[in-house]
Structure formats: structure tokens, C-alpha cells
C-alpha atoms as a PDB file:
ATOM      1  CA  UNK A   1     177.102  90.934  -7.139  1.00  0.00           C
ATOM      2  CA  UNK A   2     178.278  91.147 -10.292  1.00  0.00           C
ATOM      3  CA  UNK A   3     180.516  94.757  -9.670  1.00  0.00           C
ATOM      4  CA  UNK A   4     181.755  92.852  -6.701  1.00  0.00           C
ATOM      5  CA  UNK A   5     183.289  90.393  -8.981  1.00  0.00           C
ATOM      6  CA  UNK A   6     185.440  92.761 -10.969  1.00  0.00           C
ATOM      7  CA  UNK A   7     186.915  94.253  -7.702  1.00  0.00           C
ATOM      8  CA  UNK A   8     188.870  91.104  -7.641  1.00  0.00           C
ATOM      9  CA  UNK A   9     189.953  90.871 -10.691  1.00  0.00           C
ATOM     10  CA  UNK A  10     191.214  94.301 -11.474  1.00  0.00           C
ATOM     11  CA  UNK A  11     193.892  93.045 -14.166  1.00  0.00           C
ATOM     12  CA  UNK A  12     191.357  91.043 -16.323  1.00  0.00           C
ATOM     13  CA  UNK A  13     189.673  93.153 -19.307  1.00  0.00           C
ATOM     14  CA  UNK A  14     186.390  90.931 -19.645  1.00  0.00           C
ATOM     15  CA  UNK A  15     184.599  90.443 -23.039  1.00  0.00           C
ATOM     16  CA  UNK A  16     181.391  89.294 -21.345  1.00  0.00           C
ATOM     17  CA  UNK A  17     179.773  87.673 -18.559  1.00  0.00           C
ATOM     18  CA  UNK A  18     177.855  84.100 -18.811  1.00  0.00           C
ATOM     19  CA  UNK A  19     175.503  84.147 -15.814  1.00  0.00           C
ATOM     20  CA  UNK A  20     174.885  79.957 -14.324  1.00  0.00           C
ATOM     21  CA  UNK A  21     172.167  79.391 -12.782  1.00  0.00           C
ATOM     22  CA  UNK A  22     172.944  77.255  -9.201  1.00  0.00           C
ATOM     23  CA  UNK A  23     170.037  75.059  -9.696  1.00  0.00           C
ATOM     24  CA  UNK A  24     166.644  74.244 -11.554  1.00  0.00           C
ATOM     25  CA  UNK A  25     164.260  75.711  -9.518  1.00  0.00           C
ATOM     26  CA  UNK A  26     165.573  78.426  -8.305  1.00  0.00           C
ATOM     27  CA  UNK A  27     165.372  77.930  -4.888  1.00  0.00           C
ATOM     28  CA  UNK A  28     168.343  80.461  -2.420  1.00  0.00           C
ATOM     29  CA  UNK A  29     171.360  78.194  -1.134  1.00  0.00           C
ATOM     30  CA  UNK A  30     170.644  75.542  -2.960  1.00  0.00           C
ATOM     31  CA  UNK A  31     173.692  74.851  -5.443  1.00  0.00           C
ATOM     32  CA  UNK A  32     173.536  71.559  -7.770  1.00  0.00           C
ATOM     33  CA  UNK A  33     176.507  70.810  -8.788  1.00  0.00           C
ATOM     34  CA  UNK A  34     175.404  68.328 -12.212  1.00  0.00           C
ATOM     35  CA  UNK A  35     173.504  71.176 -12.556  1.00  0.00           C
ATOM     36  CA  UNK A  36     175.924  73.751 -13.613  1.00  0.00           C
ATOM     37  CA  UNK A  37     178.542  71.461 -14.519  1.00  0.00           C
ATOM     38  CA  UNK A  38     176.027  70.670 -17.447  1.00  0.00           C
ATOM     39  CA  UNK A  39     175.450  74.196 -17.934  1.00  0.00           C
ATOM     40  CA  UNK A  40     179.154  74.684 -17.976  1.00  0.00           C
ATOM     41  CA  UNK A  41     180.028  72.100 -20.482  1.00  0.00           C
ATOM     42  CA  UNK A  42     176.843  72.927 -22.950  1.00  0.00           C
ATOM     43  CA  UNK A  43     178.155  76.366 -22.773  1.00  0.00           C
ATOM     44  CA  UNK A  44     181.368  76.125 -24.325  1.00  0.00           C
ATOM     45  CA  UNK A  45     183.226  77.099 -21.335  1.00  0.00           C
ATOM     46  CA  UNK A  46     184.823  73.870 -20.523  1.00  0.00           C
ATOM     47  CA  UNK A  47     186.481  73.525 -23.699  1.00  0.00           C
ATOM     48  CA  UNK A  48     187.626  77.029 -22.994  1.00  0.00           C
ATOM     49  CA  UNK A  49     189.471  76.615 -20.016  1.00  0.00           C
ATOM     50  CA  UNK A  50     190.866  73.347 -21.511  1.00  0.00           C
ATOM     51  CA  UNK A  51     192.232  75.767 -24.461  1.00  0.00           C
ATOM     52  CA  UNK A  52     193.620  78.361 -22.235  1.00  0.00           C
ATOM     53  CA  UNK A  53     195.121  75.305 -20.388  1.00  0.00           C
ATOM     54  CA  UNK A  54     197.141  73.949 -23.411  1.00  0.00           C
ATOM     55  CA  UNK A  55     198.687  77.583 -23.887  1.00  0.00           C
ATOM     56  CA  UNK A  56     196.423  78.984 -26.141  1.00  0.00           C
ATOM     57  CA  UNK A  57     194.714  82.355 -25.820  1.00  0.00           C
ATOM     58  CA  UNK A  58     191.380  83.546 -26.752  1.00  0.00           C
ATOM     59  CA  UNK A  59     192.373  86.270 -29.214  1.00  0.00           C
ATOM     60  CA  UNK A  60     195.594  86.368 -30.978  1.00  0.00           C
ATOM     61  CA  UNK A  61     197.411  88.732 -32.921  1.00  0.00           C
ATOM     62  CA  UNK A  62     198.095  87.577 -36.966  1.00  0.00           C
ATOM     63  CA  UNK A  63     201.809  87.766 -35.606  1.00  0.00           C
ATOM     64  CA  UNK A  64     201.720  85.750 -33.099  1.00  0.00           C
ATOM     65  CA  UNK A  65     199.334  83.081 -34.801  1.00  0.00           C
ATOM     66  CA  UNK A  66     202.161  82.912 -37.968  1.00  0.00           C
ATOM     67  CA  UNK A  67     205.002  82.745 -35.467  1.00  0.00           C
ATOM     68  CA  UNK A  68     203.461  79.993 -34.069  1.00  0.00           C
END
């Protein structure tokens, strides 16, 4: 699954992968959504995305930071 994934993405350079689990017990097909929104926002990854959102990238040169 997860070499799958970057067939799709083929521009993206990924740092790392943060692997969600779909729901408590682990049961196939079974996807709970408070579930992994929780995971989501405990994560950090929300407040990523709402970062990227507002223009900001993850990693920054020191030139573009001071020109900023």
C-alpha cells in the first residue's frame, strides 16, 4: 500500500510517513471517523495543514525566512 501511494505523488519528496490507524479495534472496513480525526489533531498534522494553508512552508531557506 504504502509504494502505491508514492506512484501518485511523483512530484512530492516526502520526509516521512505517519501511519492512522482507521479504527480502535482493528477490525477490516471499518473506518471511524472521530477516530482518526483525533489521531490527526493529537498528531500535529492538523496544525500542519493549517500552516501550509496560511502560505507557510515546512522548511525554509535563511533567505527566504529574512526576506520575509
Amino acid at each position: 500500500m504504502q509504494i502505491s501511494i508514492f506512484f501518485h505523488f511523483p512530484r512530492c519528496d516526502p520526509f516521512f510517513i505517519r501511519c492512522i490507524k482507521p479504527n480502535i479495534k482493528k477490525i477490516p472496513g471499518l473506518f471511524d471517523v472521530e477516530y482518526v480525526g483525533a489521531q490527526l489533531r493529537h498528531s500535529g498534522i492538523m496544525e500542519a495543514i493549517h500552516i501550509r494553508k496560511e502560505g507557510y512552508p515546512i522548511r525554509i531557506t535563511i533567505e527566504e525566512f529574512a526576506n520575509r
